[in-house]
N, C-alpha and C. Protein backbone atom coordinates (compact mmCIF):
# COMPACT_ATOMS: atom_id res chain seq x y z
N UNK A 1 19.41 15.98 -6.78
CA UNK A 1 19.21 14.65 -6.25
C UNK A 1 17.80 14.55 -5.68
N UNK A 2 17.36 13.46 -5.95
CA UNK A 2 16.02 13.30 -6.07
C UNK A 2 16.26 13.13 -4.21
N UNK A 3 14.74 13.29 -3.25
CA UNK A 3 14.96 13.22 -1.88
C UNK A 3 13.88 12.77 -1.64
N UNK A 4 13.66 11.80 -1.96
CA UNK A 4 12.49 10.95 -1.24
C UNK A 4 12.70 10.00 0.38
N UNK A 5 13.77 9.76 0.83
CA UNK A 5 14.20 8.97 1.76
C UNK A 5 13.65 9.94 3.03
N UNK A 6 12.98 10.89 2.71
CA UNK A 6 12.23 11.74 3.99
C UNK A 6 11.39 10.89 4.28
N UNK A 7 10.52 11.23 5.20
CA UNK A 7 9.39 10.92 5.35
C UNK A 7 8.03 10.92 5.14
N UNK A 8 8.18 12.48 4.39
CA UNK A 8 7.28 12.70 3.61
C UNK A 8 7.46 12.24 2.39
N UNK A 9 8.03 12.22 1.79
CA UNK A 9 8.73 11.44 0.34
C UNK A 9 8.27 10.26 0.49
N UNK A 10 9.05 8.86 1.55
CA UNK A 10 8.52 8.00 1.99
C UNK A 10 6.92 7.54 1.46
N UNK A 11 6.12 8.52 1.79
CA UNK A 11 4.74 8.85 2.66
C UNK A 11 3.97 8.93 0.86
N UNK A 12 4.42 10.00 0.43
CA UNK A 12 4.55 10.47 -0.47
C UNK A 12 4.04 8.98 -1.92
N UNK A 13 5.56 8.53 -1.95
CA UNK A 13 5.73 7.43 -3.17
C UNK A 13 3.98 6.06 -2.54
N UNK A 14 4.06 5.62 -1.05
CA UNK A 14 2.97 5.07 -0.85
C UNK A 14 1.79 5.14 -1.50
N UNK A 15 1.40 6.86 -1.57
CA UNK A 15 0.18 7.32 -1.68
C UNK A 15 0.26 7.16 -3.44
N UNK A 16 1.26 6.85 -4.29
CA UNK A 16 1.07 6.72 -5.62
C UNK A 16 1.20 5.34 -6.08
N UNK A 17 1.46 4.14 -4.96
CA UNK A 17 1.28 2.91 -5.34
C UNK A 17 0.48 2.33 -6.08
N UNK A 18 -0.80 2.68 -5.80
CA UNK A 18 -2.02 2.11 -6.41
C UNK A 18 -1.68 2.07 -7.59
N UNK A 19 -1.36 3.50 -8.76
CA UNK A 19 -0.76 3.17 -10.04
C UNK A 19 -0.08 2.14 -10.73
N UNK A 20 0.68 1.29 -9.45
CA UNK A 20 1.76 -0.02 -10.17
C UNK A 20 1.03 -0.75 -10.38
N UNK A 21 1.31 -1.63 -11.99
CA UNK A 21 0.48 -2.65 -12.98
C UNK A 21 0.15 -2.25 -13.99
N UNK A 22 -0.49 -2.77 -14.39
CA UNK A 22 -0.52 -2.74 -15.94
C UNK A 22 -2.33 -2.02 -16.37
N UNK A 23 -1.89 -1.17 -17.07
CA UNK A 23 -3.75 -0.16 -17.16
C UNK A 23 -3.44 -0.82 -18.99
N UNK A 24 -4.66 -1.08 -19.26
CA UNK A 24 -5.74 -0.54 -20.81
C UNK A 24 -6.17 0.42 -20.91
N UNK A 25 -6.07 1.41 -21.57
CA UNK A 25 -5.90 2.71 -21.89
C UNK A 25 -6.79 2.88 -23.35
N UNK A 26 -7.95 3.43 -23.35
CA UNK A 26 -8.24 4.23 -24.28
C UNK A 26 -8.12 5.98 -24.30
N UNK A 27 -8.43 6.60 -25.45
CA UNK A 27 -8.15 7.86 -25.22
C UNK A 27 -8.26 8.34 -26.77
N UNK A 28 -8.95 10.21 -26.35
CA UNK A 28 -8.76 10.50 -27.85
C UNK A 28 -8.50 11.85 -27.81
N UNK A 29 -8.52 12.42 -28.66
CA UNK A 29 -7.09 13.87 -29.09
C UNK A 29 -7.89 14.10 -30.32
N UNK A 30 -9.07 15.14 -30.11
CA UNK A 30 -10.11 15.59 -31.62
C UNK A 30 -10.34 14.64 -31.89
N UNK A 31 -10.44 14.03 -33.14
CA UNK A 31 -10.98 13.61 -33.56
C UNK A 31 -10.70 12.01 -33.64
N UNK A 32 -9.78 11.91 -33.21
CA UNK A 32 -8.61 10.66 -32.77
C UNK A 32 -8.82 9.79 -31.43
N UNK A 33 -9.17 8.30 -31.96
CA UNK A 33 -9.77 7.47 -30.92
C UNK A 33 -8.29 6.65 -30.96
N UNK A 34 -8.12 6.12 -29.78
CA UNK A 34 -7.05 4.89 -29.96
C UNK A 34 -7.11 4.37 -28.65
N UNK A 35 -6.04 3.22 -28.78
CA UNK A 35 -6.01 2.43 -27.51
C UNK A 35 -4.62 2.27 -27.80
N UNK A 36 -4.23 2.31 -25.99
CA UNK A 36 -2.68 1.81 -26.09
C UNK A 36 -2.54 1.13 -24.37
N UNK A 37 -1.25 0.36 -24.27
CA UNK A 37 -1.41 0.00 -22.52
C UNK A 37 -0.05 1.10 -21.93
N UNK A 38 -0.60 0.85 -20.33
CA UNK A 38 0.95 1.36 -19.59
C UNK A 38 1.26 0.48 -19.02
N UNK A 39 2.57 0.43 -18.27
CA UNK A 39 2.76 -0.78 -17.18
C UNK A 39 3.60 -0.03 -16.42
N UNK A 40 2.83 0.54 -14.63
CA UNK A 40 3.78 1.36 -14.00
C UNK A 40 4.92 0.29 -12.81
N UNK A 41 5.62 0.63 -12.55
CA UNK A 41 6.44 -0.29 -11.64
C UNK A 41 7.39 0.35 -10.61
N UNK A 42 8.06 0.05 -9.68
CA UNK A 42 8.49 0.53 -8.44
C UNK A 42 9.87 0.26 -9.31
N UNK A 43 10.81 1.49 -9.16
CA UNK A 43 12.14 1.08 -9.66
C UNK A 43 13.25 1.91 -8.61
N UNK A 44 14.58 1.80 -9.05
CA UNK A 44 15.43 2.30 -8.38
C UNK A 44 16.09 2.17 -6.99
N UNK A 45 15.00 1.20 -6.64
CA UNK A 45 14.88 1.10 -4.96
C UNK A 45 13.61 1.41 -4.17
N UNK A 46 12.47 1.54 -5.13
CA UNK A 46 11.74 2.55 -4.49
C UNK A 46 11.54 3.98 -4.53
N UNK A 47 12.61 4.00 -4.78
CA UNK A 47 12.69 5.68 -5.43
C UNK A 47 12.12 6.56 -6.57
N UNK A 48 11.67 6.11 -7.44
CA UNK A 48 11.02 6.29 -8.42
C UNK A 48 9.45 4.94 -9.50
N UNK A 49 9.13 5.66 -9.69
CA UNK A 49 8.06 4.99 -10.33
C UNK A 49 8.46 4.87 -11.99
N UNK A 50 8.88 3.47 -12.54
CA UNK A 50 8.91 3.45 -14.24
C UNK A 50 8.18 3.21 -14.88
N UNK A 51 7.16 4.33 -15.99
CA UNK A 51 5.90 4.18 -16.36
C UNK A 51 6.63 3.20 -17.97
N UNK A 52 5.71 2.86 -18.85
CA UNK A 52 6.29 2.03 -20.14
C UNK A 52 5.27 2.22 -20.68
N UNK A 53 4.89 3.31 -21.67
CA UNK A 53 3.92 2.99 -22.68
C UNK A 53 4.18 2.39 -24.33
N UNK A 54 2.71 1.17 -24.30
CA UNK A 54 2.75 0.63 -25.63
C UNK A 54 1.81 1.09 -26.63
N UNK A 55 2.15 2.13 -27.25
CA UNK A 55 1.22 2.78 -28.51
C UNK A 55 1.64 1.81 -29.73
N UNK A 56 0.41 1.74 -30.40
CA UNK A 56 0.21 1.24 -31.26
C UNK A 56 1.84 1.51 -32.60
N UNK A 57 2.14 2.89 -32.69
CA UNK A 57 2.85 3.07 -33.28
C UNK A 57 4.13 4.19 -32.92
N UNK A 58 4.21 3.96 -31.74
CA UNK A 58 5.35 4.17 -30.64
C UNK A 58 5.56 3.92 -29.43
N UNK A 59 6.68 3.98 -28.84
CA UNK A 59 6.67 3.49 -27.33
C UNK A 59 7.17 4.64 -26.21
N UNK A 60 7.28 4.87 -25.29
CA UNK A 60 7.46 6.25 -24.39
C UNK A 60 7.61 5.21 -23.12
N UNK A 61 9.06 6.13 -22.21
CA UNK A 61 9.17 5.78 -21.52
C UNK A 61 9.59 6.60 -20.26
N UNK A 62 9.09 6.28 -18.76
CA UNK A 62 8.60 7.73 -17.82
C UNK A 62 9.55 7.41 -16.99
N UNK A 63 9.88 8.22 -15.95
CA UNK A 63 10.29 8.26 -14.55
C UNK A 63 9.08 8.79 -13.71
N UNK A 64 8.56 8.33 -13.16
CA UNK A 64 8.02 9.52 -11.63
C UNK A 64 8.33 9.53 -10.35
N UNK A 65 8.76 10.59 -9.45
CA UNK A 65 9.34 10.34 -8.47
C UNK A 65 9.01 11.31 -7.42
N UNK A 66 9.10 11.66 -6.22
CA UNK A 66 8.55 13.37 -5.47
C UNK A 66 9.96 13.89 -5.02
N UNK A 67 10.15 15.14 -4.82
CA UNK A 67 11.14 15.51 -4.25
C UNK A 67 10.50 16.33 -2.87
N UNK A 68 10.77 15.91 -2.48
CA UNK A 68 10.16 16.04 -0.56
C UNK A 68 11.11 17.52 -0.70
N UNK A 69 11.90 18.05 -1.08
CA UNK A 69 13.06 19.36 -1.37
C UNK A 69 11.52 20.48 -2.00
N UNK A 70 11.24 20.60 -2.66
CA UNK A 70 10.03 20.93 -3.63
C UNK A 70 8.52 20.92 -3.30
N UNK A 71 8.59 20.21 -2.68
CA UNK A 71 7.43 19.18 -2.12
C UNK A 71 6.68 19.44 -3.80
N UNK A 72 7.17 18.76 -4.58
CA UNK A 72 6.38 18.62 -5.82
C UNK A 72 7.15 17.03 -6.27
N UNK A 73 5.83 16.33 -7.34
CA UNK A 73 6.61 15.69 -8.11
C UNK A 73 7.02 15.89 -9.49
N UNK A 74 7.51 15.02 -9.70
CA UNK A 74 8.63 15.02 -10.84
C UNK A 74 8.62 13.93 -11.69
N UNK A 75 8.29 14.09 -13.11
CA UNK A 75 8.01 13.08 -14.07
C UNK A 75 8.66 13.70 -15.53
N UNK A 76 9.80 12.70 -15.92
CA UNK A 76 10.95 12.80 -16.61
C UNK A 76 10.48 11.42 -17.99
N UNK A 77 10.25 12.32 -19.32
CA UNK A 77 9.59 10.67 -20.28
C UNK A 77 10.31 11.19 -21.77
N UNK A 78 10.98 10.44 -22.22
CA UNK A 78 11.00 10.23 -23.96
C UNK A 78 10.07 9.28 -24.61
N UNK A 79 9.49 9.58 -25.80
CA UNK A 79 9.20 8.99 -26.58
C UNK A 79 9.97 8.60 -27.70
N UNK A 80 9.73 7.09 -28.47
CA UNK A 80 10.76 6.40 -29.07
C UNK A 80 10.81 7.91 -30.70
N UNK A 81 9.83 8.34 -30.77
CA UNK A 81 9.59 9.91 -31.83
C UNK A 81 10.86 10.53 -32.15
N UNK A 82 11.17 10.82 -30.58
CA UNK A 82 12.32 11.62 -30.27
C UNK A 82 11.81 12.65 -29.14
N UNK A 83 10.50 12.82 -29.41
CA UNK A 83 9.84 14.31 -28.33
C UNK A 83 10.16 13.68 -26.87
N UNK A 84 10.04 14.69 -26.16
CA UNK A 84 10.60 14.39 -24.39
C UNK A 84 9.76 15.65 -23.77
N UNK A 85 9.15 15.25 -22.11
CA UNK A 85 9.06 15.58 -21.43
C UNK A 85 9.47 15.83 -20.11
N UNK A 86 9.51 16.72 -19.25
CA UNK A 86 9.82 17.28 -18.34
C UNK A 86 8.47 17.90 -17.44
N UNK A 87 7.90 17.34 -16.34
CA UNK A 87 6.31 17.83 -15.49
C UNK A 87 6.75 17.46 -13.85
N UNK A 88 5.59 18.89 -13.46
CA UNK A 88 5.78 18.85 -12.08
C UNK A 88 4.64 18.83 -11.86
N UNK A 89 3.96 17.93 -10.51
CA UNK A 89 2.89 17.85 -9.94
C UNK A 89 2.98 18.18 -8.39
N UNK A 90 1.36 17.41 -8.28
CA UNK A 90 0.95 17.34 -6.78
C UNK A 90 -0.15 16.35 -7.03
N UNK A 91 0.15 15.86 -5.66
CA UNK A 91 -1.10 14.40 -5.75
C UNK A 91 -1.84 14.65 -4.26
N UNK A 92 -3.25 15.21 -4.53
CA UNK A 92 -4.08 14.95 -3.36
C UNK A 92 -5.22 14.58 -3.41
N UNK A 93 -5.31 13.36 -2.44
CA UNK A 93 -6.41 12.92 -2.48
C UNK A 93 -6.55 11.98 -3.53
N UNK A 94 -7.13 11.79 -4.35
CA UNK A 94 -7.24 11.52 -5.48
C UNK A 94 -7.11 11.97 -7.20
N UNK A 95 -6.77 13.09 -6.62
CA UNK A 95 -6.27 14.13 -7.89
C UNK A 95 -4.66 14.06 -8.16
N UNK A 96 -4.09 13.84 -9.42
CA UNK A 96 -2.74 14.22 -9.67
C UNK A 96 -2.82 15.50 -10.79
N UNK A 97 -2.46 16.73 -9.98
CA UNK A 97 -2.34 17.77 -11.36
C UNK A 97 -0.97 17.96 -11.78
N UNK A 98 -0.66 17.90 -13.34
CA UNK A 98 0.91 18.01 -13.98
C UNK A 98 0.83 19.21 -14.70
N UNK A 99 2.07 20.42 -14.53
CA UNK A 99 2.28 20.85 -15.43
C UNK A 99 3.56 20.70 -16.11
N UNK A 100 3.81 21.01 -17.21
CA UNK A 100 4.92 21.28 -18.21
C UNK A 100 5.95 22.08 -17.48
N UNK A 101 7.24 21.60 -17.76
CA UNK A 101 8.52 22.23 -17.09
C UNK A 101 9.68 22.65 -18.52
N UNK A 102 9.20 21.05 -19.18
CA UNK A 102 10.11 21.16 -20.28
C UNK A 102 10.10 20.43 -21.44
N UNK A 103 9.71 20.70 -22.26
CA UNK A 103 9.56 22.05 -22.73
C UNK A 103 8.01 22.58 -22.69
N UNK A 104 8.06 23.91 -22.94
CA UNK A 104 7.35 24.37 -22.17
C UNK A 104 5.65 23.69 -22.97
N UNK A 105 4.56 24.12 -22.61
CA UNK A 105 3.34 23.60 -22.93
C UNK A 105 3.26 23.41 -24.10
N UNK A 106 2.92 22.35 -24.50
CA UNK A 106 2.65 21.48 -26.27
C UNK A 106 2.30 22.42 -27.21
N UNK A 107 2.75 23.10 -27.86
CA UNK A 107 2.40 23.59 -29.38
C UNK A 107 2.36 25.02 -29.15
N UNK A 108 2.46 25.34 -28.03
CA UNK A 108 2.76 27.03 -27.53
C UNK A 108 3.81 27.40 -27.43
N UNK A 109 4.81 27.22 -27.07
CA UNK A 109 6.52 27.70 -26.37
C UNK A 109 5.98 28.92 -25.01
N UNK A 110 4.46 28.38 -24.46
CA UNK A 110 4.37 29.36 -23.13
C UNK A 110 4.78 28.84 -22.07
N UNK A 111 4.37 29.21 -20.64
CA UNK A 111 4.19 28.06 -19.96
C UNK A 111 3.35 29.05 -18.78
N UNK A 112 2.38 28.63 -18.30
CA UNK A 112 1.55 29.18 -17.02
C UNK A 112 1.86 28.13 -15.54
N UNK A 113 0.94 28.33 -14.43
CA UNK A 113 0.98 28.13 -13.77
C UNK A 113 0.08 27.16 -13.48
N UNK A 114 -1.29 26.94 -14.47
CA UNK A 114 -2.25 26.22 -14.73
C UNK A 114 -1.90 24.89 -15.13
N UNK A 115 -2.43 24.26 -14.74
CA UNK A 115 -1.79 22.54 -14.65
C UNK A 115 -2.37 22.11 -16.38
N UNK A 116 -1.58 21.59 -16.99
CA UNK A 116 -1.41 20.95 -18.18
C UNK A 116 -2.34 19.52 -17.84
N UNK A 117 -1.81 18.76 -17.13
CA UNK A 117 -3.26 17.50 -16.99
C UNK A 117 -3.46 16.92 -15.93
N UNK A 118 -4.61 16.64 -15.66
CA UNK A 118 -5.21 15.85 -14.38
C UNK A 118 -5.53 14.56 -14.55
N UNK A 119 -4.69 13.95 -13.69
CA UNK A 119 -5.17 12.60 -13.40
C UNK A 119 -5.82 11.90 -12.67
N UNK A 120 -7.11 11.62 -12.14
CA UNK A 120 -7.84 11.26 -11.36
C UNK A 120 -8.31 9.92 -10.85
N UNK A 121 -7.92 9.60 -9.88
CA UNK A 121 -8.57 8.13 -9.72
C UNK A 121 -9.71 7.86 -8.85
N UNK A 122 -10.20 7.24 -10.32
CA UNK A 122 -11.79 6.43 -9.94
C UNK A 122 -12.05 5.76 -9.06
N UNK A 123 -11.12 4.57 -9.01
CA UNK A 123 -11.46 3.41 -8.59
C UNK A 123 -10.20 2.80 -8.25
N UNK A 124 -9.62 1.64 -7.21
CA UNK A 124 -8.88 0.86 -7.54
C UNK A 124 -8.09 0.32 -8.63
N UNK A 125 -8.94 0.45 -9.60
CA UNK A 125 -8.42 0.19 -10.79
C UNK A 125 -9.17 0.60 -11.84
N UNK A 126 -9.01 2.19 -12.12
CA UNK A 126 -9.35 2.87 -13.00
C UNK A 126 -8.71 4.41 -12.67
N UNK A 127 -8.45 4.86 -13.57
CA UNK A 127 -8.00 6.27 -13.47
C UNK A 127 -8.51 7.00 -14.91
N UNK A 128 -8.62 8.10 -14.96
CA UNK A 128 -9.22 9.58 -16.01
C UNK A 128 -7.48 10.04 -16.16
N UNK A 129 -7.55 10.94 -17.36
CA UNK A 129 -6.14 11.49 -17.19
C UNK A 129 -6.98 12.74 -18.18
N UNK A 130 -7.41 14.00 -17.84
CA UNK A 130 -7.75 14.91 -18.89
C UNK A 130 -6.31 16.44 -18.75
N UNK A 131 -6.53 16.51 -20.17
CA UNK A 131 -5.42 17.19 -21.07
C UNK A 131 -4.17 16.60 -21.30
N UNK A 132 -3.41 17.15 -21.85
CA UNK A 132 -3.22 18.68 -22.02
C UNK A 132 -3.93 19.10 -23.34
N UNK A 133 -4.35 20.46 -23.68
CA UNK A 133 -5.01 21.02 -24.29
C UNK A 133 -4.03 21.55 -25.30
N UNK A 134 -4.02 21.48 -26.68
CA UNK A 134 -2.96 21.86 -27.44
C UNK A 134 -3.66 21.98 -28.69
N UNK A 135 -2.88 22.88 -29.92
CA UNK A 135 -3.16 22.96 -31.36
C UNK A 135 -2.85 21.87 -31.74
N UNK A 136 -3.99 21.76 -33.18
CA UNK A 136 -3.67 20.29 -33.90
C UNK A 136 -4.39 20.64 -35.24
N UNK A 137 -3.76 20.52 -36.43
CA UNK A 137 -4.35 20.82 -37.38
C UNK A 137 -5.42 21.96 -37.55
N UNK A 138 -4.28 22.87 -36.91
CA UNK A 138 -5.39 24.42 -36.98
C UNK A 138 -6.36 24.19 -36.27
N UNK A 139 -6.64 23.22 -34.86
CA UNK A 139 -7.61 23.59 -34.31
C UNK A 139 -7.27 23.39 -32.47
N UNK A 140 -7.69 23.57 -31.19
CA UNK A 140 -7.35 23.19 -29.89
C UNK A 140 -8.04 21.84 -29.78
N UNK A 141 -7.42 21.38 -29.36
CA UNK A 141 -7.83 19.75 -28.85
C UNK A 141 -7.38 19.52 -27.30
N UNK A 142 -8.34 18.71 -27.05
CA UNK A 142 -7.47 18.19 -25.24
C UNK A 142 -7.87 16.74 -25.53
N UNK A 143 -6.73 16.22 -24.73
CA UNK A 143 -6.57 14.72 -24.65
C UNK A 143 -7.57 14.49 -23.55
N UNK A 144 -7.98 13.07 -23.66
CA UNK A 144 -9.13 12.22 -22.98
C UNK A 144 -8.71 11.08 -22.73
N UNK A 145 -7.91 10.32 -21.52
CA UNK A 145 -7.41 9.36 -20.93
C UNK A 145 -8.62 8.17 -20.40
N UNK A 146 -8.84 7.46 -20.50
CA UNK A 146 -9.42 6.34 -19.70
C UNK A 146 -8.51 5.06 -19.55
N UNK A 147 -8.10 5.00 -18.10
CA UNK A 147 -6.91 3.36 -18.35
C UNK A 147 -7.77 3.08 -16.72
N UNK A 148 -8.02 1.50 -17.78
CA UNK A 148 -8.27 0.19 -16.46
C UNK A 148 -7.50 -0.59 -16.13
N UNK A 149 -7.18 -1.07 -15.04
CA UNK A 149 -6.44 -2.31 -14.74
C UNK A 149 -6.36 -3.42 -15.25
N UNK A 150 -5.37 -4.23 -15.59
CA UNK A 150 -5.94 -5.39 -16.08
C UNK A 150 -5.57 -6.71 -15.69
């Protein structure tokens, strides 16, 4: 059970508000440019954050939430593909680092202790999201996030 009704939890979900609304999103993966949007939103009660991404040629859909139990967060997503994720973070300051829980890191079956991707915010309304770093046609690639507000 998710335990945000602490105070730190509380404290916690505040400090990830800024995220709710709607970002424009470019981003590329080797050799691969694209654009897609998110739209994050307060759900459950407050209790969780529901991310909604619109890719061009799929859709993915998130939970994020903290467990004040952990003191980590917790971000739960399928894509319409079929692939699914499972990531645990920490948000300070302006840094969100995620790693892989489940399954384990993209195209490896490892998993380290080293954070899979960082999300950083710029601005009010701008955030970076770099990695995760993974094989792709016989070669390593890391993803390159840019989403503005809109």
């Amino acid at each position: 059970m998710l335990a945000v009704a602490t105070t730190a939890g509380a404290q916690e979900m505040r400090n990830a508000e800024f995220f709710t609304g709607r970002w424009n999103c470019a981003h590329t993966v080797g050799d691969f440019k694209g654009t897609y949007t998110t739209t994050i939103s307060s759900a459950l009660g407050g209790q969780w954050l529901r991310q909604v991404y619109t890719f061009p040629d799929k859709s993915a859909e998130f939970f994020i939430g903290y467990d004040s139990r952990f003191k980590r967060w917790v971000r739960w997503g399928m894509l319409s593909t079929g692939e699914y994720w499972a990531m645990t973070g920490v948000l300070a300051d302006s840094t969100w680092t995620w790693s892989y829980a489940l399954p384990r890191r993209p195209g490896s079956g490892t998993y380290t202790d080293k954070p899979d991707a960082v999300w950083t915010k710029k601005s009010d309304a701008e955030f970076i999201i770099d990695g995760p770093t993974y094989p792709e046609n016989g070669k390593m690639v890391t993803e390159h996030h840019d989403c503005r507000k809109s």
